[in-house]
PDB file of N, CA and C in Angstrom:
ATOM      1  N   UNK A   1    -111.162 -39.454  64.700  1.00  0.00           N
ATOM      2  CA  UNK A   1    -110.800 -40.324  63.608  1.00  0.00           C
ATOM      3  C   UNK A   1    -109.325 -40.089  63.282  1.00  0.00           C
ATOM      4  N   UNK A   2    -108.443 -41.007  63.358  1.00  0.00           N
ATOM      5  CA  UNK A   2    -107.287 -41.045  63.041  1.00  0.00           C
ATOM      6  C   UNK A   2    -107.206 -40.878  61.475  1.00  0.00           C
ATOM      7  N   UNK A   3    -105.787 -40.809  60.940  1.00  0.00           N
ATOM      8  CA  UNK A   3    -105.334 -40.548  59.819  1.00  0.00           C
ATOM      9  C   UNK A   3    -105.831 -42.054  58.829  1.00  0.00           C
ATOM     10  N   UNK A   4    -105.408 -43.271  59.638  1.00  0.00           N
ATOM     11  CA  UNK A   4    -105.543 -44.472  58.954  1.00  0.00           C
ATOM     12  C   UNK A   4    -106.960 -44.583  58.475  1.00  0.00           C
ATOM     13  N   UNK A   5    -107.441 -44.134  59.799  1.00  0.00           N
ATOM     14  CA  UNK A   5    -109.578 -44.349  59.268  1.00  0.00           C
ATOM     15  C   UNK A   5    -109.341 -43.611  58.539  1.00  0.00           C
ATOM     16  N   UNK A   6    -108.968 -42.250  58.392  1.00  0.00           N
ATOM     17  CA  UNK A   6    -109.509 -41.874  56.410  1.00  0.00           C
ATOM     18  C   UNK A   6    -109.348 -41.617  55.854  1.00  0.00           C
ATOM     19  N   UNK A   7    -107.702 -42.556  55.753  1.00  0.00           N
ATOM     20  CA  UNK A   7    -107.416 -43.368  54.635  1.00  0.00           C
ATOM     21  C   UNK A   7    -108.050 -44.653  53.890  1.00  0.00           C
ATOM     22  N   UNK A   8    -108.732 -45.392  54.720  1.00  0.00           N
ATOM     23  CA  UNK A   8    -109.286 -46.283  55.100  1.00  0.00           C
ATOM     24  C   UNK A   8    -110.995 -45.732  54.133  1.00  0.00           C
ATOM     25  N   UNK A   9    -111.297 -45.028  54.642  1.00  0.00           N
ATOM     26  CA  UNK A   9    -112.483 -44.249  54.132  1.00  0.00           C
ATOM     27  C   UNK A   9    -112.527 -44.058  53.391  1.00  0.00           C
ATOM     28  N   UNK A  10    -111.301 -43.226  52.442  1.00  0.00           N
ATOM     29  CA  UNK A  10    -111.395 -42.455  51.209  1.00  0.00           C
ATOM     30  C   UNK A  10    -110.828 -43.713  50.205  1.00  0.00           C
ATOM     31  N   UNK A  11    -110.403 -44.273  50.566  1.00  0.00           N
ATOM     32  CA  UNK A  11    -109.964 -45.602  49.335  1.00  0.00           C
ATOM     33  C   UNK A  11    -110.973 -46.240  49.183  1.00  0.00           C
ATOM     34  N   UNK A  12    -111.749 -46.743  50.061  1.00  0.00           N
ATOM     35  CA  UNK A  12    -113.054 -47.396  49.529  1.00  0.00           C
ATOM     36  C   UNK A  12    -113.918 -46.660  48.814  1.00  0.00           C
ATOM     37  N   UNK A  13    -114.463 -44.957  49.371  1.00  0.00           N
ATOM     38  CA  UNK A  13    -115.267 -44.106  48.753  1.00  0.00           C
ATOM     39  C   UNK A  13    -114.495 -43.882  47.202  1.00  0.00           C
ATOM     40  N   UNK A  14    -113.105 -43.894  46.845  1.00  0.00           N
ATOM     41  CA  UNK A  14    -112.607 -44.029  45.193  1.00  0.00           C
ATOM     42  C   UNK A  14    -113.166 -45.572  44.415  1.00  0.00           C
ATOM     43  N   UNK A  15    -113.059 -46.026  45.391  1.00  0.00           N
ATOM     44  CA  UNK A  15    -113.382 -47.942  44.897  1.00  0.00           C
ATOM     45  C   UNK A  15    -114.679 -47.851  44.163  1.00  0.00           C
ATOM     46  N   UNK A  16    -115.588 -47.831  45.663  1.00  0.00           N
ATOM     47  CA  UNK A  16    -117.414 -47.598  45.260  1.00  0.00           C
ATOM     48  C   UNK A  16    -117.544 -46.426  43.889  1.00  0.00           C
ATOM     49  N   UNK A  17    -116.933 -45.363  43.688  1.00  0.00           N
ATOM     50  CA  UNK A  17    -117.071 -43.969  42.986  1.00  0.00           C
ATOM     51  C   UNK A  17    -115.969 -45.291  40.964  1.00  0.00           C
ATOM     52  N   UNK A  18    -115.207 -45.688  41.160  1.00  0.00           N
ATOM     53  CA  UNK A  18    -115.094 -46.219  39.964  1.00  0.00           C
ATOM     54  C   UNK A  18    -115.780 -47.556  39.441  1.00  0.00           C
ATOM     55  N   UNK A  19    -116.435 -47.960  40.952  1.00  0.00           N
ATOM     56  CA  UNK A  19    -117.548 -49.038  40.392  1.00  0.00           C
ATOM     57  C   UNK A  19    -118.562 -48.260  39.519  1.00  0.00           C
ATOM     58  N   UNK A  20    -118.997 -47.321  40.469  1.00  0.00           N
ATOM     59  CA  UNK A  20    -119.964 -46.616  39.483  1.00  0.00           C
ATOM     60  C   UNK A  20    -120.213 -46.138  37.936  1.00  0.00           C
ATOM     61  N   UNK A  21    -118.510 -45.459  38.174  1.00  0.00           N
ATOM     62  CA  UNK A  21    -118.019 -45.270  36.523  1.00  0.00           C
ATOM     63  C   UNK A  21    -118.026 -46.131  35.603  1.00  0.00           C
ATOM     64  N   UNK A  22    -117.716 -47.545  35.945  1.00  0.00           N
ATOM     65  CA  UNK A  22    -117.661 -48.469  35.033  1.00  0.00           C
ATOM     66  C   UNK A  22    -118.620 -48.764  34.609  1.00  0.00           C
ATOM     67  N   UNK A  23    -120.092 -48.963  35.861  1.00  0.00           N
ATOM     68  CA  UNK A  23    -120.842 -49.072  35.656  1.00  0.00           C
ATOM     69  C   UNK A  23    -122.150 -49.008  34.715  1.00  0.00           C
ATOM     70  N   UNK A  24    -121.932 -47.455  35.147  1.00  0.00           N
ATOM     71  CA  UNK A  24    -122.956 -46.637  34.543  1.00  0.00           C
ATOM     72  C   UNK A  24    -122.502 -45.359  33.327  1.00  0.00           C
ATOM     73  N   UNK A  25    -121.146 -44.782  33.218  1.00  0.00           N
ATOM     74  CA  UNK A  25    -120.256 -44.177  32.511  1.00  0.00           C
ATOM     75  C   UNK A  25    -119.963 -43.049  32.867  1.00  0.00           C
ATOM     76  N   UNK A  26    -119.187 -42.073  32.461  1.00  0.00           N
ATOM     77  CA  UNK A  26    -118.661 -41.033  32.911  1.00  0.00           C
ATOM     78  C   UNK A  26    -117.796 -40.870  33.684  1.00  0.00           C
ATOM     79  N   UNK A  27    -117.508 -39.539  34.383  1.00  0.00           N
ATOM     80  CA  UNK A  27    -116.442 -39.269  35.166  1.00  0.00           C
ATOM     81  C   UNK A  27    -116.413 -40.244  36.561  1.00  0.00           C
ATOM     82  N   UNK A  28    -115.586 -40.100  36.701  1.00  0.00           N
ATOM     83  CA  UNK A  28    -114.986 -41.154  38.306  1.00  0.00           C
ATOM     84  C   UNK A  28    -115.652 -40.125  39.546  1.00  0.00           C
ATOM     85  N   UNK A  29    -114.668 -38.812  39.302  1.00  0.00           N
ATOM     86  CA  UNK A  29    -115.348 -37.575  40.144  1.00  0.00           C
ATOM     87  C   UNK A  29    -117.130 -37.334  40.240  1.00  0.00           C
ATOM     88  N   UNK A  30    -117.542 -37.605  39.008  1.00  0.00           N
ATOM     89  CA  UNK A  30    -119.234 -37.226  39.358  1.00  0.00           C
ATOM     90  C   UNK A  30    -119.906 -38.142  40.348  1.00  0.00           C
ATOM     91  N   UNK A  31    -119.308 -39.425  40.817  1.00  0.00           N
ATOM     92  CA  UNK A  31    -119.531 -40.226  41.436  1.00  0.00           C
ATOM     93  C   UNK A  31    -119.122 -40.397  43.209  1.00  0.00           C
ATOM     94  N   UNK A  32    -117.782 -39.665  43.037  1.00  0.00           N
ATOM     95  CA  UNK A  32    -117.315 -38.914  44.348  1.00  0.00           C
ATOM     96  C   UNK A  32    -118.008 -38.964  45.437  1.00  0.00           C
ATOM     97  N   UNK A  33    -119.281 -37.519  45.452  1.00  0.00           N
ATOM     98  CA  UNK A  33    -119.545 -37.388  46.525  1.00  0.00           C
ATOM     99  C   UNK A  33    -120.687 -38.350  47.204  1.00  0.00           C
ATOM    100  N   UNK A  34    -121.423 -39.137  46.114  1.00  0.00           N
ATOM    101  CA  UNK A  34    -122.384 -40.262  46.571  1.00  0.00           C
ATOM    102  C   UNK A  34    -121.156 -41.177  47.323  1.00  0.00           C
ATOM    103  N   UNK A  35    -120.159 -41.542  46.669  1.00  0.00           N
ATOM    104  CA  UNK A  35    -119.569 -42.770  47.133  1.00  0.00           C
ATOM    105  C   UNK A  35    -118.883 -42.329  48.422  1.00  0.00           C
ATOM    106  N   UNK A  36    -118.422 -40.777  48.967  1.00  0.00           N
ATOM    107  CA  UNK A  36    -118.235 -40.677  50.330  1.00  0.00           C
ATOM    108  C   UNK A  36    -119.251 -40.943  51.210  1.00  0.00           C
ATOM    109  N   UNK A  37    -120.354 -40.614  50.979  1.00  0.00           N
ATOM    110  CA  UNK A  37    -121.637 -40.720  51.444  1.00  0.00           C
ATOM    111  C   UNK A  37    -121.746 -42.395  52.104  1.00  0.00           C
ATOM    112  N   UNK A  38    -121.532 -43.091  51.081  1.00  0.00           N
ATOM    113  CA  UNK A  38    -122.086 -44.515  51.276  1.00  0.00           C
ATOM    114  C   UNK A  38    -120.333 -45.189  52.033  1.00  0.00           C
ATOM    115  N   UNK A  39    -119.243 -44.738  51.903  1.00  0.00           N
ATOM    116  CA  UNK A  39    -118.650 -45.183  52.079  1.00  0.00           C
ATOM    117  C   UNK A  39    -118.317 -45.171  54.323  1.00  0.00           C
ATOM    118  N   UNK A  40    -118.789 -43.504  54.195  1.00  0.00           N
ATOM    119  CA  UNK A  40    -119.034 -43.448  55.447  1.00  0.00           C
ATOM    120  C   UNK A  40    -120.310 -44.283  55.898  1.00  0.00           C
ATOM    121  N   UNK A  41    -121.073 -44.448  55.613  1.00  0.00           N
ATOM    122  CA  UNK A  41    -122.130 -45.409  56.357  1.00  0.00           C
ATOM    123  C   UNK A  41    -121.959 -46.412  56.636  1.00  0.00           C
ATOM    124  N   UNK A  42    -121.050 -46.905  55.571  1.00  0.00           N
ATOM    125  CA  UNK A  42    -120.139 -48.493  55.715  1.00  0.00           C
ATOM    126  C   UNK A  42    -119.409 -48.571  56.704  1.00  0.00           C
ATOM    127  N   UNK A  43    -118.693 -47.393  57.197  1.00  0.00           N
ATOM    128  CA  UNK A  43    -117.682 -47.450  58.226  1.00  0.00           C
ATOM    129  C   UNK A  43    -118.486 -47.384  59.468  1.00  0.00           C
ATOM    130  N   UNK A  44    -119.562 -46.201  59.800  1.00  0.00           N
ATOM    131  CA  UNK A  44    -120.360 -46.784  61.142  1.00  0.00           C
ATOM    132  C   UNK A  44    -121.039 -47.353  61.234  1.00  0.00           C
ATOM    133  N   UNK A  45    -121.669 -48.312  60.163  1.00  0.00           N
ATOM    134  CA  UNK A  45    -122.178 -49.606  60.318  1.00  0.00           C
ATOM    135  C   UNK A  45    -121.297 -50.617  60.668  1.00  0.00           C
ATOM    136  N   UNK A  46    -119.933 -50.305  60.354  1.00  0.00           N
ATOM    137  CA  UNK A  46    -119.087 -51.940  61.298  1.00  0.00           C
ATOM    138  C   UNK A  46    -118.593 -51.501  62.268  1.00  0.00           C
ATOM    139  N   UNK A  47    -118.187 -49.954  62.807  1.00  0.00           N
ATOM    140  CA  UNK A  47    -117.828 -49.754  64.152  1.00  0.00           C
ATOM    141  C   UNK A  47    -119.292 -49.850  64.889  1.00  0.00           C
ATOM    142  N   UNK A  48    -119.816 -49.542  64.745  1.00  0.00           N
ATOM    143  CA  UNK A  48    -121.431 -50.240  65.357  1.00  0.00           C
ATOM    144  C   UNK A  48    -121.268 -51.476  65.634  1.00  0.00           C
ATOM    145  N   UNK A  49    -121.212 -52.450  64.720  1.00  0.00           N
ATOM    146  CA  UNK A  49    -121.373 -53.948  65.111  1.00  0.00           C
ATOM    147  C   UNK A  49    -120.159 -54.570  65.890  1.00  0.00           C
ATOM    148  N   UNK A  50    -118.790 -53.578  65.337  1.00  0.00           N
ATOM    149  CA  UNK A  50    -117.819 -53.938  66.403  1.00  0.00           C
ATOM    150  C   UNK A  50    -117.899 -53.738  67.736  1.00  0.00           C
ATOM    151  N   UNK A  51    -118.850 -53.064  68.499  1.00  0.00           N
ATOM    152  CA  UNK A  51    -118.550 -52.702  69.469  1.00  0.00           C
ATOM    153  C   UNK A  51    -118.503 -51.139  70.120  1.00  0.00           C
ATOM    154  N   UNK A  52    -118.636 -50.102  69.034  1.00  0.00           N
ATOM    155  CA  UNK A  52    -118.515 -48.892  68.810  1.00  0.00           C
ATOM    156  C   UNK A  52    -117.458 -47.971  68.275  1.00  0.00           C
ATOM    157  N   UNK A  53    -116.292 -48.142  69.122  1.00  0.00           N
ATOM    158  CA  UNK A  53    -114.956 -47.455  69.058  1.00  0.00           C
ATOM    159  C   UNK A  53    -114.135 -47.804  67.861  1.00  0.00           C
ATOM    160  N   UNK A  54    -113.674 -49.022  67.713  1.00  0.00           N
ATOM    161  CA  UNK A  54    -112.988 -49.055  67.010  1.00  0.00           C
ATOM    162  C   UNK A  54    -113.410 -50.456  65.640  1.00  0.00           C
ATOM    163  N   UNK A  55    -113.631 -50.245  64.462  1.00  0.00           N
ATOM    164  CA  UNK A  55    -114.072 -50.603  63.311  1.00  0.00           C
ATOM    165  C   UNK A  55    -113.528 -52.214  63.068  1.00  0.00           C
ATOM    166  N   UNK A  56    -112.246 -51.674  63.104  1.00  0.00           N
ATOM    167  CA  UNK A  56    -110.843 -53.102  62.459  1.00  0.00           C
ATOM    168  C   UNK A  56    -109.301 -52.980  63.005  1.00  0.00           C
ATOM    169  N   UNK A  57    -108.728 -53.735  63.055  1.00  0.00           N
ATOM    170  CA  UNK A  57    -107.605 -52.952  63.130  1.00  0.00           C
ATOM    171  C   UNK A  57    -106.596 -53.725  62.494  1.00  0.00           C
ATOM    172  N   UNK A  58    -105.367 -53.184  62.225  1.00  0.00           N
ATOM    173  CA  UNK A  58    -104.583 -53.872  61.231  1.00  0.00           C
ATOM    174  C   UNK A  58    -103.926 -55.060  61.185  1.00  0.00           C
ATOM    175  N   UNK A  59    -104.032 -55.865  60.319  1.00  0.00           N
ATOM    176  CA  UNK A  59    -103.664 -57.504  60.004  1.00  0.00           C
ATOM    177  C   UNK A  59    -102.542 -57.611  60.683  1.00  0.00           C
ATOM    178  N   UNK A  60    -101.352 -56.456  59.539  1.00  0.00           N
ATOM    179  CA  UNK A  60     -99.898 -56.659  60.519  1.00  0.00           C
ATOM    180  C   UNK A  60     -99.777 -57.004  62.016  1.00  0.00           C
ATOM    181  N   UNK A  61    -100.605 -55.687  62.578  1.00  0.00           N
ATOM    182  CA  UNK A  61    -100.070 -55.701  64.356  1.00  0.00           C
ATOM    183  C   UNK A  61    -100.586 -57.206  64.790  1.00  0.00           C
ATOM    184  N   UNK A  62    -101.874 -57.608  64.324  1.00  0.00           N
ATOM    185  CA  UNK A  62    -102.592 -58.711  64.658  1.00  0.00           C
ATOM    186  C   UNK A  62    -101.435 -59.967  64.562  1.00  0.00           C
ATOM    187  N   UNK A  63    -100.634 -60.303  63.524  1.00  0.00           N
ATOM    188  CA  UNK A  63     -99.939 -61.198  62.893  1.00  0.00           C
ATOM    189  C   UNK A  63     -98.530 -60.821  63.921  1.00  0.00           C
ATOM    190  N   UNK A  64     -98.522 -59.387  64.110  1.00  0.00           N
ATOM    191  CA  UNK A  64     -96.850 -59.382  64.987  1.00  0.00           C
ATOM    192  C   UNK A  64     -97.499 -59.781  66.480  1.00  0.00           C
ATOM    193  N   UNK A  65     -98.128 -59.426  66.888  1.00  0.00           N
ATOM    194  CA  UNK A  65     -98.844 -59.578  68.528  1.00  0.00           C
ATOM    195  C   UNK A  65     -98.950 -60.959  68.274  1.00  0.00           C
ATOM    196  N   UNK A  66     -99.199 -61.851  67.508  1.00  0.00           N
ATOM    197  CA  UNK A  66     -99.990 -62.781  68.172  1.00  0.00           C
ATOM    198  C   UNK A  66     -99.113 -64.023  67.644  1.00  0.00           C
ATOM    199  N   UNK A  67     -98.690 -63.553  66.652  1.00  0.00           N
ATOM    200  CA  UNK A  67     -97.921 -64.554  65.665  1.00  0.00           C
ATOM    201  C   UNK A  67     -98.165 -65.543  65.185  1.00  0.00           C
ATOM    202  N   UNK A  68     -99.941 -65.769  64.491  1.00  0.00           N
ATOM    203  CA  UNK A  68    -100.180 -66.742  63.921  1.00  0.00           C
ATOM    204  C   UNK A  68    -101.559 -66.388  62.647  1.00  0.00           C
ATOM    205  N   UNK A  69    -101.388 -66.901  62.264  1.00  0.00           N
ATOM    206  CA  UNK A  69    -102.517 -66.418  61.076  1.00  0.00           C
ATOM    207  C   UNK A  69    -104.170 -66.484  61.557  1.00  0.00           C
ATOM    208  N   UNK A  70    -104.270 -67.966  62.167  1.00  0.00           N
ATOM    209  CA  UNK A  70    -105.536 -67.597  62.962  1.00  0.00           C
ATOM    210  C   UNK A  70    -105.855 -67.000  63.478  1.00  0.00           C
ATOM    211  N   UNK A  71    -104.569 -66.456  64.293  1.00  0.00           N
ATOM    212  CA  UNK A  71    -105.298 -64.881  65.270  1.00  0.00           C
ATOM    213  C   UNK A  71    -105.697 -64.029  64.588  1.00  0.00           C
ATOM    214  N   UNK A  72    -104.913 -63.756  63.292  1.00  0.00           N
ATOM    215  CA  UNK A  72    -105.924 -62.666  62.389  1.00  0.00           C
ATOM    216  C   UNK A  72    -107.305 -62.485  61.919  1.00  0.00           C
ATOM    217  N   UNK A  73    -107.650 -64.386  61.799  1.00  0.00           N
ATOM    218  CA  UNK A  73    -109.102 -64.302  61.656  1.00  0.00           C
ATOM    219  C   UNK A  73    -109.747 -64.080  62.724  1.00  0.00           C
ATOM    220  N   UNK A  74    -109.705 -64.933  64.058  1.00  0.00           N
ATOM    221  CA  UNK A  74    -110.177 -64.478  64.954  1.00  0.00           C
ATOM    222  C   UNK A  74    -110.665 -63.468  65.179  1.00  0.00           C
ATOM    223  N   UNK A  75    -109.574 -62.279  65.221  1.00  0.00           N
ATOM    224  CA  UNK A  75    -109.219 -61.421  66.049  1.00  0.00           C
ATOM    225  C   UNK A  75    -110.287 -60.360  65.218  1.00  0.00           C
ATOM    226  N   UNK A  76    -110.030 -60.542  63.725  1.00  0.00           N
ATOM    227  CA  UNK A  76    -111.062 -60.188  62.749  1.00  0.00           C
ATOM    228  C   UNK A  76    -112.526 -60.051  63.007  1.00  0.00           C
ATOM    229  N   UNK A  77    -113.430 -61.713  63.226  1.00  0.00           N
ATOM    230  CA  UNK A  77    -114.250 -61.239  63.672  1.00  0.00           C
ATOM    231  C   UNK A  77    -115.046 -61.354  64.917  1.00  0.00           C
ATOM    232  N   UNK A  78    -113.924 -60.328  65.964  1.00  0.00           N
ATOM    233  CA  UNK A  78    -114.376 -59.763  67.183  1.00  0.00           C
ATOM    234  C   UNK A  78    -115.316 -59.206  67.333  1.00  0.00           C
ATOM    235  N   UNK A  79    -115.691 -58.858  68.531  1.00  0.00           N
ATOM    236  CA  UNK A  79    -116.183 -57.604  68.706  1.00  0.00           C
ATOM    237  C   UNK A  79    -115.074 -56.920  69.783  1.00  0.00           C
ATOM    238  N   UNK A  80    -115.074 -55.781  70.142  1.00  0.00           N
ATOM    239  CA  UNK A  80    -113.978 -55.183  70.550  1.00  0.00           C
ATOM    240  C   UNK A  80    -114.372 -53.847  71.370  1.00  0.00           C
ATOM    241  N   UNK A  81    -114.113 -54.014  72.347  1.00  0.00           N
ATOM    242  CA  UNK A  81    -114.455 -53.684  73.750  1.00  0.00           C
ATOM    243  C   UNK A  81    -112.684 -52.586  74.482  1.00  0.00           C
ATOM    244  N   UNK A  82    -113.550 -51.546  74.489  1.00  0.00           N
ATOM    245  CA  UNK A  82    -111.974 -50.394  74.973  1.00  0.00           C
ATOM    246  C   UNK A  82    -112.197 -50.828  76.452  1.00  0.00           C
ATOM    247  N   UNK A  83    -111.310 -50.906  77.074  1.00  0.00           N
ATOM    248  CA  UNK A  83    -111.307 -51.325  78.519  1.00  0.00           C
ATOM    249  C   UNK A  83    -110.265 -49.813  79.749  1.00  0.00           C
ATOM    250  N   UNK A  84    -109.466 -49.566  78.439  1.00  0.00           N
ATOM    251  CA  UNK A  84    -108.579 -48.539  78.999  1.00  0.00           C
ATOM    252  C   UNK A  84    -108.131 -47.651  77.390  1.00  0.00           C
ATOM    253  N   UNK A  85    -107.869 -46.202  78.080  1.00  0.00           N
ATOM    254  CA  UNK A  85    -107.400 -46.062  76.879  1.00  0.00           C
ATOM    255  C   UNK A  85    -105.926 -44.894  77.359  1.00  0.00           C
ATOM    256  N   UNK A  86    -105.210 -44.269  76.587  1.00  0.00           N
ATOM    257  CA  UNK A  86    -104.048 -43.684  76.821  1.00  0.00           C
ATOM    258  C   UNK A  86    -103.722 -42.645  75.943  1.00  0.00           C
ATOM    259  N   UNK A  87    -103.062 -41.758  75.914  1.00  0.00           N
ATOM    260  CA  UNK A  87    -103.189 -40.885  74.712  1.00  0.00           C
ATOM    261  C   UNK A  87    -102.362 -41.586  73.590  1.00  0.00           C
ATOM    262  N   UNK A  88    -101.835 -42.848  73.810  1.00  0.00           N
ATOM    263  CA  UNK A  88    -101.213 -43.113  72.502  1.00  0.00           C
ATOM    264  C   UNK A  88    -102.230 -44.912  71.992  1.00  0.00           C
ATOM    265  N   UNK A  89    -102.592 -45.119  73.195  1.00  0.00           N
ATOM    266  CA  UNK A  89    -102.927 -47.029  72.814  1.00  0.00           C
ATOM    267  C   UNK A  89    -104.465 -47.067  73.298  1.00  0.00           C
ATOM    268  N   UNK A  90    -105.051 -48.137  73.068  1.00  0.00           N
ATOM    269  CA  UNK A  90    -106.152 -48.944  73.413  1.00  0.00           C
ATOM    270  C   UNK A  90    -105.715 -50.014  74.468  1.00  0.00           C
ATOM    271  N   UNK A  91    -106.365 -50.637  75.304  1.00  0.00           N
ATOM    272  CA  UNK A  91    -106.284 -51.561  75.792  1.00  0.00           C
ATOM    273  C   UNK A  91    -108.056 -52.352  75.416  1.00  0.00           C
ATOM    274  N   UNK A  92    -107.388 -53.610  74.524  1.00  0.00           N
ATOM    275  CA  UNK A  92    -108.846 -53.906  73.784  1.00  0.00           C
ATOM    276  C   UNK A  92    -108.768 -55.636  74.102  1.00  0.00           C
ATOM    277  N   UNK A  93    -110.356 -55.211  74.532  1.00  0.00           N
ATOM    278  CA  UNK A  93    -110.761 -57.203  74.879  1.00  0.00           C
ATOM    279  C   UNK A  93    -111.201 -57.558  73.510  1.00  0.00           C
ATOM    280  N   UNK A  94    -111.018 -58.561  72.580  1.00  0.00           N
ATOM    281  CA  UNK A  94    -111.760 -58.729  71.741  1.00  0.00           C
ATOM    282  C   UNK A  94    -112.059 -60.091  72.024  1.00  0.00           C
ATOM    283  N   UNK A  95    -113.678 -60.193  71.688  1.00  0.00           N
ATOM    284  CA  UNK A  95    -114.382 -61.066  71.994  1.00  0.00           C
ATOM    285  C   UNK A  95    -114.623 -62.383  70.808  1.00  0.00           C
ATOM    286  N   UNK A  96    -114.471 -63.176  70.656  1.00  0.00           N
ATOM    287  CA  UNK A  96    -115.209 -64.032  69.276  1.00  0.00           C
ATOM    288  C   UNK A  96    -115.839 -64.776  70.006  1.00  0.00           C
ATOM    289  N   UNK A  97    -117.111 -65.238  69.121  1.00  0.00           N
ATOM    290  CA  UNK A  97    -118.357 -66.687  69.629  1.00  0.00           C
ATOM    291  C   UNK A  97    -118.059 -67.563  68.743  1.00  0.00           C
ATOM    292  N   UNK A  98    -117.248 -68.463  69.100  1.00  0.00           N
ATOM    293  CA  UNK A  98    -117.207 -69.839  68.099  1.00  0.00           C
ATOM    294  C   UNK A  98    -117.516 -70.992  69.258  1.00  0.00           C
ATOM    295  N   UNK A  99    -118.912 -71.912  68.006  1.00  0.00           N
ATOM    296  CA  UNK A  99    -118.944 -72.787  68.648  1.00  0.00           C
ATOM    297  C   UNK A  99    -119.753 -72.752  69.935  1.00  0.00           C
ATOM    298  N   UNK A 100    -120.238 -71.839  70.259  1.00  0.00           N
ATOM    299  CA  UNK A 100    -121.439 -71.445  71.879  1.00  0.00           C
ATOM    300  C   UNK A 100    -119.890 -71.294  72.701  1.00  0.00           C
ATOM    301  N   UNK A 101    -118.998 -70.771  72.516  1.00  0.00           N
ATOM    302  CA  UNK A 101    -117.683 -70.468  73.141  1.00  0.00           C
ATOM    303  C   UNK A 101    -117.270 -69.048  73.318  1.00  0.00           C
ATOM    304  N   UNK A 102    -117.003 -68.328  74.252  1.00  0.00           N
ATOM    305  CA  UNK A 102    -116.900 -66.908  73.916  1.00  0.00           C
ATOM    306  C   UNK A 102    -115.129 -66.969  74.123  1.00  0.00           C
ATOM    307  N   UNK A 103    -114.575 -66.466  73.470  1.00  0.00           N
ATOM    308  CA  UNK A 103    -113.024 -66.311  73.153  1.00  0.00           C
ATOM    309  C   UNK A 103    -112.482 -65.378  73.589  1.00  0.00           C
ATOM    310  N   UNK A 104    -111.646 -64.804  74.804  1.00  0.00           N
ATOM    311  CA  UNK A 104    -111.415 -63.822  74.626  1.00  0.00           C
ATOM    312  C   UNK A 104    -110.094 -63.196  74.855  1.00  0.00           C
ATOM    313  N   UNK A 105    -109.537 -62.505  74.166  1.00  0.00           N
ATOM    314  CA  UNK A 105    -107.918 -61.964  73.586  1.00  0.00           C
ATOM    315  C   UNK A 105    -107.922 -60.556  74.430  1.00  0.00           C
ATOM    316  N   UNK A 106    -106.736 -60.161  75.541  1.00  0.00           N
ATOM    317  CA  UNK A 106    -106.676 -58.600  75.882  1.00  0.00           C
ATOM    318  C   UNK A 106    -105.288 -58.183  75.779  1.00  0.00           C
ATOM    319  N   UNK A 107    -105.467 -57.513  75.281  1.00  0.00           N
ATOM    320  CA  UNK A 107    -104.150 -57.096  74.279  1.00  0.00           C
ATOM    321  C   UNK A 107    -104.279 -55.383  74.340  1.00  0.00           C
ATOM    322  N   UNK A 108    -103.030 -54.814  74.296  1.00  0.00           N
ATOM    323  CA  UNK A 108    -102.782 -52.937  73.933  1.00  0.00           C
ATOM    324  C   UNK A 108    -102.742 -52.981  72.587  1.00  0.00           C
ATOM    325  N   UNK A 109    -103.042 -51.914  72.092  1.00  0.00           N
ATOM    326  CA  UNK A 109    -103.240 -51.861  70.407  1.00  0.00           C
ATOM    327  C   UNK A 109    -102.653 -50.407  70.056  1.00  0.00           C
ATOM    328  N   UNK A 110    -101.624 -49.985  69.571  1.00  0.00           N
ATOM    329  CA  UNK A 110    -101.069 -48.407  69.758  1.00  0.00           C
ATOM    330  C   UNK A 110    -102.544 -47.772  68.594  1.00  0.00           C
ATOM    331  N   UNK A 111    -102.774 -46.799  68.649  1.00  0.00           N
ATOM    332  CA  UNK A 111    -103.949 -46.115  68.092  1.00  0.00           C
ATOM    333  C   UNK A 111    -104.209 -45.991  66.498  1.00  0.00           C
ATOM    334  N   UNK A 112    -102.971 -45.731  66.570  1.00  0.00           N
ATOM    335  CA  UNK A 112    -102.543 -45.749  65.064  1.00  0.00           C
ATOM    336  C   UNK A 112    -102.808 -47.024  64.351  1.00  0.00           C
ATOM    337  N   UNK A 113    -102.764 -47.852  64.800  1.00  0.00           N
ATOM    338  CA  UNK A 113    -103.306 -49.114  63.682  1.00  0.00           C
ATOM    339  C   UNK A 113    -104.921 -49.830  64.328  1.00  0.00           C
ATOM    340  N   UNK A 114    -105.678 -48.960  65.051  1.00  0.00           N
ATOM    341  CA  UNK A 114    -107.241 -49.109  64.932  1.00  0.00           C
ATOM    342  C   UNK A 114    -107.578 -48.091  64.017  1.00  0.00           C
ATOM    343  N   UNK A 115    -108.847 -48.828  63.625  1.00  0.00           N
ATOM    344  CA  UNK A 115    -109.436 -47.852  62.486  1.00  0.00           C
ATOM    345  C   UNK A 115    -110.999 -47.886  63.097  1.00  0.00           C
TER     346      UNK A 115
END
């Protein structure tokens, strides 16, 4: 797990942990360690459905690689397939089904912006 996944991780597990607070009352912290809990399940429940490896990866690179806003959605919801990997990049097929159409984008992704 890279630095971004958990960053990625721990901002949502604060998110879910002050829903709670608002929720229900009290400290933000007493809520903490449930909301790491659930926040990690969230995360291998969509690297699961992605494909395994890699979860999401970032809008920016998506928007500089491709240079259009649709590719972000697209590219969004892939599934995403490591084909090669390197000690610094991915080499990633991502797949979309639109339409009984299978779509498919192969692109290097430096590591640092998969999550």
């Amino acid at each position: 797990m890279n630095s971004l996944s958990m960053k990625v991780l721990m901002n949502n597990a604060w998110k879910i942990a002050r829903n709670g607070q608002k929720r229900f009352g009290g400290k933000v912290t007493d809520y903490l360690a449930e909301a790491m809990k659930i926040a990690w399940k969230l995360y291998k429940e969509l690297k699961a459905k992605k494909g395994g490896r890699i979860a999401a990866i970032a809008p920016w690179f998506i928007r500089k690689t491709f240079g259009h806003e649709s590719m972000v959605q697209q590219i969004g919801v892939s599934t995403y397939n490591v084909k090669k990997e390197t000690a610094k990049a991915y080499l990633i097929e991502a797949v979309a089904h639109e339409g009984g159409i299978n779509i498919v984008n192969t692109f290097w992704a430096p590591k640092s912006v998969c999550i």
